[in-house]
C-alpha atoms as a PDB file:
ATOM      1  CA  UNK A   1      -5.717  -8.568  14.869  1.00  0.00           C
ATOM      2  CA  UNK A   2      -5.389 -11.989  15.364  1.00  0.00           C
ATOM      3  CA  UNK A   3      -2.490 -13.899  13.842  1.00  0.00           C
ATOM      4  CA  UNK A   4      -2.909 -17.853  13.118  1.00  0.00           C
ATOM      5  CA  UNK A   5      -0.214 -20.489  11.909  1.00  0.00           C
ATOM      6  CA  UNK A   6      -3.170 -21.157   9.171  1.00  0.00           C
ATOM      7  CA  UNK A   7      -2.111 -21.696   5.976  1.00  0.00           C
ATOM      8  CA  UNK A   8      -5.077 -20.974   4.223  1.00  0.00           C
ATOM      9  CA  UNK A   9      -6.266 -17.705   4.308  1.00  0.00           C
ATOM     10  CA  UNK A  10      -9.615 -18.642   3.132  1.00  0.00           C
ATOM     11  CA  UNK A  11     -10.150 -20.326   6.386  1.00  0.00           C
ATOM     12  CA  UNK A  12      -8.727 -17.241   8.464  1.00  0.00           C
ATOM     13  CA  UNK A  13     -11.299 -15.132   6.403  1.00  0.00           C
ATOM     14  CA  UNK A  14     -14.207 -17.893   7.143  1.00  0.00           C
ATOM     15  CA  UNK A  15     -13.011 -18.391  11.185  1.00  0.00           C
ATOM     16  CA  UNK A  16     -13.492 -14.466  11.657  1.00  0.00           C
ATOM     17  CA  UNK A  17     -16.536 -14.599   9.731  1.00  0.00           C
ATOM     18  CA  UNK A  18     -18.023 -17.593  11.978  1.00  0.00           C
ATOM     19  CA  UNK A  19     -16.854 -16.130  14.842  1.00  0.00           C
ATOM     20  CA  UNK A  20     -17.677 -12.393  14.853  1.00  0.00           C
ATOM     21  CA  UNK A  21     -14.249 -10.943  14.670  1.00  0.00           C
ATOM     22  CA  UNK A  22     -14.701  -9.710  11.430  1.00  0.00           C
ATOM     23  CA  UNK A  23     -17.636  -7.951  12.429  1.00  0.00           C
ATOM     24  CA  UNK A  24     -15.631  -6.835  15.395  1.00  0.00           C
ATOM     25  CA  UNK A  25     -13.423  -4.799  13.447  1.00  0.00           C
ATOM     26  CA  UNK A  26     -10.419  -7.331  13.884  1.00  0.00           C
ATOM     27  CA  UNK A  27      -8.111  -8.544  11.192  1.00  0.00           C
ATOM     28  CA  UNK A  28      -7.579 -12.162  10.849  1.00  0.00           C
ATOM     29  CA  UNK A  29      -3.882 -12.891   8.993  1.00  0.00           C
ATOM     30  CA  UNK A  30      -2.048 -16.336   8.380  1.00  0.00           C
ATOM     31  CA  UNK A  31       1.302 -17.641   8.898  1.00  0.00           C
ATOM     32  CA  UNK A  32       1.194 -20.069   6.826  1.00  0.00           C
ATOM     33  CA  UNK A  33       5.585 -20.328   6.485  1.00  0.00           C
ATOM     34  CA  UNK A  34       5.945 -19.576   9.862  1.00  0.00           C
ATOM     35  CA  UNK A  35       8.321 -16.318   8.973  1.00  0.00           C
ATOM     36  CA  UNK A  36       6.221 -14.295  11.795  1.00  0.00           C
ATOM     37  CA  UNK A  37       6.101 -16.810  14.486  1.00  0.00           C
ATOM     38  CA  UNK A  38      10.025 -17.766  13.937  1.00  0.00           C
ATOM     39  CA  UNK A  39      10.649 -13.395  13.909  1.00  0.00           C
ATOM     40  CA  UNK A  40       9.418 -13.198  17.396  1.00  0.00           C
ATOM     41  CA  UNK A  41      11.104 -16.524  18.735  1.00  0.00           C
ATOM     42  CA  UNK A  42       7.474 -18.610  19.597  1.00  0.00           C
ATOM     43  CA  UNK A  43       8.425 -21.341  17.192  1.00  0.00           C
ATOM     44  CA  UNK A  44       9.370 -25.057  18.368  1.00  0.00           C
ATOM     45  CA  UNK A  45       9.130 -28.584  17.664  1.00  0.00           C
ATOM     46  CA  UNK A  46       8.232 -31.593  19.055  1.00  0.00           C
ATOM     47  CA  UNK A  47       8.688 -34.614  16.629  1.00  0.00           C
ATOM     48  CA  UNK A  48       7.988 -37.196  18.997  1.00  0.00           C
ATOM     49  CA  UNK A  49       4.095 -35.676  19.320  1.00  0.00           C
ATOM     50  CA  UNK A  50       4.215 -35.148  15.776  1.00  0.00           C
ATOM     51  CA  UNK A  51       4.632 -31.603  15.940  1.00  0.00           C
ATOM     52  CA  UNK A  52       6.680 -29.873  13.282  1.00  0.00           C
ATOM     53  CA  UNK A  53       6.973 -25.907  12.432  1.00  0.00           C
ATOM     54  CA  UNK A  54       4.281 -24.753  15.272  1.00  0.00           C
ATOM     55  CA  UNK A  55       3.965 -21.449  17.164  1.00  0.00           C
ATOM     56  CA  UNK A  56       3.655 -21.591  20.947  1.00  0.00           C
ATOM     57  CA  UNK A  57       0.543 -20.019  22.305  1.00  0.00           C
ATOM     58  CA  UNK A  58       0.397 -16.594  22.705  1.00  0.00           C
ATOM     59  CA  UNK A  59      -1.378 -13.378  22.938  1.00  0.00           C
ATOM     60  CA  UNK A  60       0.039  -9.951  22.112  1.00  0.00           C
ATOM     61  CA  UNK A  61      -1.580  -6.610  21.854  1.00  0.00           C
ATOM     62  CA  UNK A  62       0.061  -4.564  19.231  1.00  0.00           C
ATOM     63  CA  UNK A  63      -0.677  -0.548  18.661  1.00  0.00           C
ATOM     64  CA  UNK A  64       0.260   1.637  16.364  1.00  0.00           C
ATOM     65  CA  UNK A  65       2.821  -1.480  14.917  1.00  0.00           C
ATOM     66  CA  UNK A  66       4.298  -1.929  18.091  1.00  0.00           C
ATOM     67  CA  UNK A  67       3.913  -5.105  21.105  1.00  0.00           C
ATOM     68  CA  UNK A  68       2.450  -3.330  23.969  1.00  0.00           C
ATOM     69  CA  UNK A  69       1.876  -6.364  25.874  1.00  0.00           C
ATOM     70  CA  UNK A  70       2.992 -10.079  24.824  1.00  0.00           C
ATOM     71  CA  UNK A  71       1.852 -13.136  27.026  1.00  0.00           C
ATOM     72  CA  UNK A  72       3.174 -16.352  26.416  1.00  0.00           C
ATOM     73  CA  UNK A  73       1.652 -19.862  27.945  1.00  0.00           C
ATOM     74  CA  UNK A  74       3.791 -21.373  30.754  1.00  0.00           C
ATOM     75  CA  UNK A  75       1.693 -24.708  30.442  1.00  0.00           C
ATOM     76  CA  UNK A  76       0.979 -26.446  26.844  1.00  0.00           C
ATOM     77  CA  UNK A  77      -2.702 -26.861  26.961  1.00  0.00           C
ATOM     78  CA  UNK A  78      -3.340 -24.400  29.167  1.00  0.00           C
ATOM     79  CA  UNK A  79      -5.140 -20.720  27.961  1.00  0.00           C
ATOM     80  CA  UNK A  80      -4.884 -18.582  30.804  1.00  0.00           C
ATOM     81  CA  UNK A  81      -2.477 -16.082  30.088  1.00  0.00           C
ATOM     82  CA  UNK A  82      -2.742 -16.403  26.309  1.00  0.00           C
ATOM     83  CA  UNK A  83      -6.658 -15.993  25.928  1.00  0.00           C
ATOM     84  CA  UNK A  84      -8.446 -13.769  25.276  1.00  0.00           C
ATOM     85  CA  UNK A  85     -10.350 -13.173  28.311  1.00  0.00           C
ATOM     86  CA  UNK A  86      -6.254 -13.299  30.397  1.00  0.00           C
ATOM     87  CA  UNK A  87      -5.218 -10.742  27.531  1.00  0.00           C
ATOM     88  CA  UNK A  88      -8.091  -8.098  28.793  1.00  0.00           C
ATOM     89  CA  UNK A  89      -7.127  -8.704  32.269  1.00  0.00           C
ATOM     90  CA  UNK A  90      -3.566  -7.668  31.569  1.00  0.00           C
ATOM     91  CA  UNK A  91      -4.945  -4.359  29.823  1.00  0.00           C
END
């Protein structure tokens, strides 16, 4: 499942489309009132970059409805942790 501050979910539903999730069996949900990303605490702001309401990046693995693993990004910018590819490596 993959969880996106999109507010559209017509463009949730398009991105896993595009990109093969869908076809992968994963579900792509929005956030688009940022109630999820504010629940777990990966919220912030940073006005003077313009940046209001956004989620920190992230990657959890839920199962069953439950985190199993949650990685948060040390660096802005930076996917290592967070990515896919850092997510599997944790598994």
């Amino acid at each position: 499942m993959r969880i996106d501050r999109c507010s559209n979910p017509f463009v949730m539903k398009a991105w896993g489309e595009a990109t093969g999730a869908e076809a992968a069996g994963l579900t792509m949900l929005s956030d688009p009132e940022s109630a999820f990303t504010k629940a777990i605490g990966m919220d912030f702001d940073a006005p003077p970059a313009g940046l209001i309401a956004r989620s920190r990046r992230y990657a959890m693995l839920v199962e069953d409805g439950a985190v199993t693993l949650l990685q948060a990004a040390e660096n802005p910018g930076v996917c290592e942790v967070s990515g896919g590819e850092g997510l599997l490596a944790s598994m």
